[in-house]
N, C-alpha and C. Protein backbone atom coordinates (compact mmCIF):
# COMPACT_ATOMS: atom_id res chain seq x y z
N UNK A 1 52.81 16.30 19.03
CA UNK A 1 52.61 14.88 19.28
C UNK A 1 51.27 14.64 19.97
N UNK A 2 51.08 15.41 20.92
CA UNK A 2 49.65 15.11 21.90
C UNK A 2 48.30 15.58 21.03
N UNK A 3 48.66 16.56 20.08
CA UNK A 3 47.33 16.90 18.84
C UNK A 3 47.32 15.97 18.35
N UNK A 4 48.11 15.39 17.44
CA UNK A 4 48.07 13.88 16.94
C UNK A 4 47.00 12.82 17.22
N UNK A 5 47.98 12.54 18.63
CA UNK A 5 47.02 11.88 19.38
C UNK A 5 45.97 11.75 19.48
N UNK A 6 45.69 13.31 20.08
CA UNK A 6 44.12 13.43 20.45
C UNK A 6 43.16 13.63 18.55
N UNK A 7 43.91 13.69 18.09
CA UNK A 7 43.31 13.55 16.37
C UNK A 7 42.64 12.26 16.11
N UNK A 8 43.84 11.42 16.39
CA UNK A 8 43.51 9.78 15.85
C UNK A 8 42.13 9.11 16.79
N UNK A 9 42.53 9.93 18.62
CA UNK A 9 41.34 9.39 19.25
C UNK A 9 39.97 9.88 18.59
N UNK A 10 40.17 10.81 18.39
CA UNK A 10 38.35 12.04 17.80
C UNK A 10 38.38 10.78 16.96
N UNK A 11 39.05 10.62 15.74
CA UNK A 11 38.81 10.14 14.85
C UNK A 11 38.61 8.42 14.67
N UNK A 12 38.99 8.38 16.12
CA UNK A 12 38.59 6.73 16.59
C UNK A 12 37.15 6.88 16.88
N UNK A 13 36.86 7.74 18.11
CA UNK A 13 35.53 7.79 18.63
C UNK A 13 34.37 8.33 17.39
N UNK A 14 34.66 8.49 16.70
CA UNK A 14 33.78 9.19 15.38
C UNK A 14 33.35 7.69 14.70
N UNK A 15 33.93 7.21 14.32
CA UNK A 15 34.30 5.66 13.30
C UNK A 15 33.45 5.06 14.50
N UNK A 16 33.82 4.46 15.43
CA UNK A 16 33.05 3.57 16.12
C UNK A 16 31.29 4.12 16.41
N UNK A 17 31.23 5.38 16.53
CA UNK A 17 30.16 5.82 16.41
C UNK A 17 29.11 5.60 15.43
N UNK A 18 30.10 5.80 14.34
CA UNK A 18 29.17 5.49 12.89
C UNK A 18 28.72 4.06 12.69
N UNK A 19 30.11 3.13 12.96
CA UNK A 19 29.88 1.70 13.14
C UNK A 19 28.16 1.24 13.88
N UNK A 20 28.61 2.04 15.34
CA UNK A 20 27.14 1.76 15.68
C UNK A 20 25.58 2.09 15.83
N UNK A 21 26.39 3.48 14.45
CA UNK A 21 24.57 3.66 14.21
C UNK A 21 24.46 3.10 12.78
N UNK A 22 25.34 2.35 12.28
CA UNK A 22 25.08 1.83 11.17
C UNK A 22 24.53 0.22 11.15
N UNK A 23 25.03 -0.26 12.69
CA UNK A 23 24.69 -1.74 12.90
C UNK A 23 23.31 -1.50 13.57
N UNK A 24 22.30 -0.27 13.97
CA UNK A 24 20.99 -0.25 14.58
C UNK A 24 20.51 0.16 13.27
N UNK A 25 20.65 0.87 12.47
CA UNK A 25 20.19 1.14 11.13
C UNK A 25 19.80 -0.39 10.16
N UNK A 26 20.68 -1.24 10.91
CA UNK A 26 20.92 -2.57 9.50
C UNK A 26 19.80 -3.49 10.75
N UNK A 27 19.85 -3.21 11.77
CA UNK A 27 18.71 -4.13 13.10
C UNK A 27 17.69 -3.33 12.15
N UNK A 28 17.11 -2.24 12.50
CA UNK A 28 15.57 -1.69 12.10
C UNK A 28 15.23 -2.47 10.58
N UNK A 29 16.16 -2.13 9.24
CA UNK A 29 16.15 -2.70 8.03
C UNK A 29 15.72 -4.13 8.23
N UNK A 30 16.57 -4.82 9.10
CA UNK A 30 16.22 -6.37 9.11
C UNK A 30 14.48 -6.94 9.80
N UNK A 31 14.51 -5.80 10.91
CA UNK A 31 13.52 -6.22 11.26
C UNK A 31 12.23 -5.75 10.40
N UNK A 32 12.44 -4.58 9.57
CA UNK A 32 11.65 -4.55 8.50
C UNK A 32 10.85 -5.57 7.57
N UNK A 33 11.90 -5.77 7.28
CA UNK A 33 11.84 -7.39 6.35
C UNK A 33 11.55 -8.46 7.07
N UNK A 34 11.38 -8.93 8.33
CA UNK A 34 11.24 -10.00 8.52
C UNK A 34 9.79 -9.71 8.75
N UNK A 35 9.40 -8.40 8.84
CA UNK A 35 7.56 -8.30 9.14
C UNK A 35 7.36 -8.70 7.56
N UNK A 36 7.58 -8.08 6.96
CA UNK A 36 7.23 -7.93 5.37
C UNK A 36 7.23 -9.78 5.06
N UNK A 37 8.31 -9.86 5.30
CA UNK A 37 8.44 -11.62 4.73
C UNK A 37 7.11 -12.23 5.49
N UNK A 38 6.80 -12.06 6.49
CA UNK A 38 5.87 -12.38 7.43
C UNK A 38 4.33 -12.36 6.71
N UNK A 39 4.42 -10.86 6.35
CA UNK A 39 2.90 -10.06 5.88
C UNK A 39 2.51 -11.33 4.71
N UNK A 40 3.95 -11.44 3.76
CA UNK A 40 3.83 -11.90 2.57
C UNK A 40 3.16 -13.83 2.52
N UNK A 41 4.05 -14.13 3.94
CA UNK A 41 3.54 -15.50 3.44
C UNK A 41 2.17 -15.77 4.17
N UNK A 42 1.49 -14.96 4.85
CA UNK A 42 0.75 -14.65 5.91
C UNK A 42 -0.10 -14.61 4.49
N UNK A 43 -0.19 -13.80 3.76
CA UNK A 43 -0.95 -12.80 2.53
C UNK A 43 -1.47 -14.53 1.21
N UNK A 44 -0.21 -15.23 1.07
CA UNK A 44 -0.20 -16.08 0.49
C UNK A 44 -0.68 -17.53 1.13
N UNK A 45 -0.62 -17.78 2.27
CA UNK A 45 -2.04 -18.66 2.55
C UNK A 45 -2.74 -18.53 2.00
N UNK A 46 -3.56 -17.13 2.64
CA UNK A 46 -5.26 -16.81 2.10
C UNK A 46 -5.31 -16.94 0.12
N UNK A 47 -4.79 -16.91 -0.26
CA UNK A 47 -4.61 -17.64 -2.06
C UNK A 47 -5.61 -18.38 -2.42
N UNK A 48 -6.85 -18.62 -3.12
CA UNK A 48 -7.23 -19.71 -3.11
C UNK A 48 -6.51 -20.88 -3.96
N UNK A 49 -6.70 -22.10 -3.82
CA UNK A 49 -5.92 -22.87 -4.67
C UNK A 49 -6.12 -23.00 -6.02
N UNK A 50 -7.11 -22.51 -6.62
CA UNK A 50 -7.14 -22.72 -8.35
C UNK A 50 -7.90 -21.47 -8.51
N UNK A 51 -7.62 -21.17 -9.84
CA UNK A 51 -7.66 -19.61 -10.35
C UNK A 51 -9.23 -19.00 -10.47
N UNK A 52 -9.82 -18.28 -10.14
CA UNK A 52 -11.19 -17.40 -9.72
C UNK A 52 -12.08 -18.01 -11.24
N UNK A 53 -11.29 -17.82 -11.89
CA UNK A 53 -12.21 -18.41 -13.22
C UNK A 53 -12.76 -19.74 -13.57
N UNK A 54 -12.11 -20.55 -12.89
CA UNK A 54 -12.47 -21.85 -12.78
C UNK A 54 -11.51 -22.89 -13.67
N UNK A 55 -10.60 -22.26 -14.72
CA UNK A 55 -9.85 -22.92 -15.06
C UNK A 55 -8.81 -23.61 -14.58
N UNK A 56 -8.28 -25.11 -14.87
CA UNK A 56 -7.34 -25.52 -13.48
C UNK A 56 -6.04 -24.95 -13.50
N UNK A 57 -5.47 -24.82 -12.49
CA UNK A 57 -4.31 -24.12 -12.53
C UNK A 57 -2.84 -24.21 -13.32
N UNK A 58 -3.03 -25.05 -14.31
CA UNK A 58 -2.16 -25.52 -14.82
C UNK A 58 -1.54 -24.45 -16.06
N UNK A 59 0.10 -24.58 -15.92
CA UNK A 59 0.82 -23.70 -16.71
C UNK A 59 1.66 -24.24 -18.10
N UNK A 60 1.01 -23.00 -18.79
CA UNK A 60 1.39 -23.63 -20.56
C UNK A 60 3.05 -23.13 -20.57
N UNK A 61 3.32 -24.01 -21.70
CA UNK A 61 4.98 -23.99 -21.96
C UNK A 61 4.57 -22.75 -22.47
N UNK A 62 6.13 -21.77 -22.22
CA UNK A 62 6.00 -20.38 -22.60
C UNK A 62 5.96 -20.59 -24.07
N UNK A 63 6.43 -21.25 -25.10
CA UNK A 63 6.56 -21.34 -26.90
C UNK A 63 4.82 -21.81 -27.18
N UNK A 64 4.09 -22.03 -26.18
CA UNK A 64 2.99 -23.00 -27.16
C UNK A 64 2.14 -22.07 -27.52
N UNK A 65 2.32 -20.61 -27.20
CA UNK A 65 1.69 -19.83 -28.15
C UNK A 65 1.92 -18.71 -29.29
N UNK A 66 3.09 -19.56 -29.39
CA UNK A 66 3.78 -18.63 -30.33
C UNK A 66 3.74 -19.30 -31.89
N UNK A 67 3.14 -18.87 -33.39
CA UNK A 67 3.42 -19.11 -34.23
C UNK A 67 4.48 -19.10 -35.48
């Protein structure tokens, strides 16, 4: 009965363990991404507003070049 016991506790303290290196694992991931999301719209300011070639930025229906 008391092996048991002390089974289910190991096997409590194991689980909660994992729990909480899996919730600092999913913090680092998040905070990953929120630099990245950051970098990205940071990156997309600097864009200029119409395309290097001088043509205006305007977008053709995807069919109008198809025969």
């Amino acid at each position: 009965m008391l092996t048991g016991l002390s089974g289910i506790l190991v096997l409590m303290g194991l689980s909660g363990w994992q729990l909480e290196w899996l919730g600092r694992k999913q913090r680092r991931l998040q905070d990953a991404n929120d630099q990245l999301e950051a970098k990205v719209r940071e990156r997309t300011l600097e864009l200029p507003l119409t395309p290097r070639n001088g043509k205006s930025a305007q977008l053709s229906p995807p069919l109008a070049n198809a025969t």
